[in-house]
Protein backbone atom coordinates (compact mmCIF):
# COMPACT_ATOMS: atom_id res chain seq x y z
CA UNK A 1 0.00 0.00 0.00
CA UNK A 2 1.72 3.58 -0.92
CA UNK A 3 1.19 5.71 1.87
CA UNK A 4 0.19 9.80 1.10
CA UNK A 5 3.73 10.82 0.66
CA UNK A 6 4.58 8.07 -1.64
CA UNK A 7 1.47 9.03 -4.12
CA UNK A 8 2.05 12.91 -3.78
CA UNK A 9 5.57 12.25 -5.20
CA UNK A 10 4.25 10.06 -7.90
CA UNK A 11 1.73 12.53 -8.62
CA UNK A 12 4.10 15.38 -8.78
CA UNK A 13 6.70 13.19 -11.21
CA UNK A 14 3.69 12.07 -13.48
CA UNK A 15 2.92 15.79 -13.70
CA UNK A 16 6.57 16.99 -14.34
CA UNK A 17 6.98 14.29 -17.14
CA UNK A 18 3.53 14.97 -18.81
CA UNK A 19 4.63 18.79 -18.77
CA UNK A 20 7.88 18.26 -20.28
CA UNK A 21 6.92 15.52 -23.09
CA UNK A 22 3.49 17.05 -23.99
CA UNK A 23 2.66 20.09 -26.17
CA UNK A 24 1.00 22.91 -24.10
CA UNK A 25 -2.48 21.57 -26.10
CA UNK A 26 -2.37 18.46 -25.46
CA UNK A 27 -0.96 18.84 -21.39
CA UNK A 28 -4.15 20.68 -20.98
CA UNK A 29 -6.52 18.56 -22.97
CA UNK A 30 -4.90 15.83 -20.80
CA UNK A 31 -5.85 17.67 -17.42
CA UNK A 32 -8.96 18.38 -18.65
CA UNK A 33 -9.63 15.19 -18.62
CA UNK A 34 -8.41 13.70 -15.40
CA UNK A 35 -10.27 16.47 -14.00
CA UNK A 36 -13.64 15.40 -15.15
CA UNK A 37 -12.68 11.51 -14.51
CA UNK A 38 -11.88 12.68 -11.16
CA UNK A 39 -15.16 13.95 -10.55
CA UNK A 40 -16.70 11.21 -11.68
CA UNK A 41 -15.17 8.84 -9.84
CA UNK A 42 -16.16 10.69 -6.12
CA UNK A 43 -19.19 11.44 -7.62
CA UNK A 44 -19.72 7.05 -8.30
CA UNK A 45 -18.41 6.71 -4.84
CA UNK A 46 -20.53 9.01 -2.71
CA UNK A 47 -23.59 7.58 -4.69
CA UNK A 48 -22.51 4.24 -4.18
CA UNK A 49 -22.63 5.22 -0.79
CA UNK A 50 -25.83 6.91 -0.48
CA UNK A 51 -27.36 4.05 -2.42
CA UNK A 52 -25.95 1.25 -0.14
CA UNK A 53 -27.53 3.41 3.16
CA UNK A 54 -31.14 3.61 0.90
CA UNK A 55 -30.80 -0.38 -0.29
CA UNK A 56 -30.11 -1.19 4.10
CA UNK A 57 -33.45 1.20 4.98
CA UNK A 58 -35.64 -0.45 2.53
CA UNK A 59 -34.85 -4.06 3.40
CA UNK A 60 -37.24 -5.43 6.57
């Protein structure tokens, strides 16, 4: 398991290689994008969660 330090440097290092390899179009296309999977992803999770409570109410 990678503790929080451990995935803020390999956050920061995916970041600094996308920056340097990519053009400036397609860095930000690519940000764009992990942004809105991002999102997505909590947003699946805190359903998932809310549906799970609303499944345990409605079951005798």
């Amino acid at each position: 398991m990678i503790n929080p330090c451990e995935l803020n440097v390999a956050i920061a290092a995916l970041t600094n290689y996308f920056f340097t390899t990519l053009s400036k179009e397609d860095f930000i296309c690519l940000s764009i994008f992990l942004r809105e999977l991002s999102k997505s992803m909590i947003g699946t999770t805190v359903f998932d969660g809310l549906c799970s409570k609303e499944d345990s109410k409605l079951e005798p």
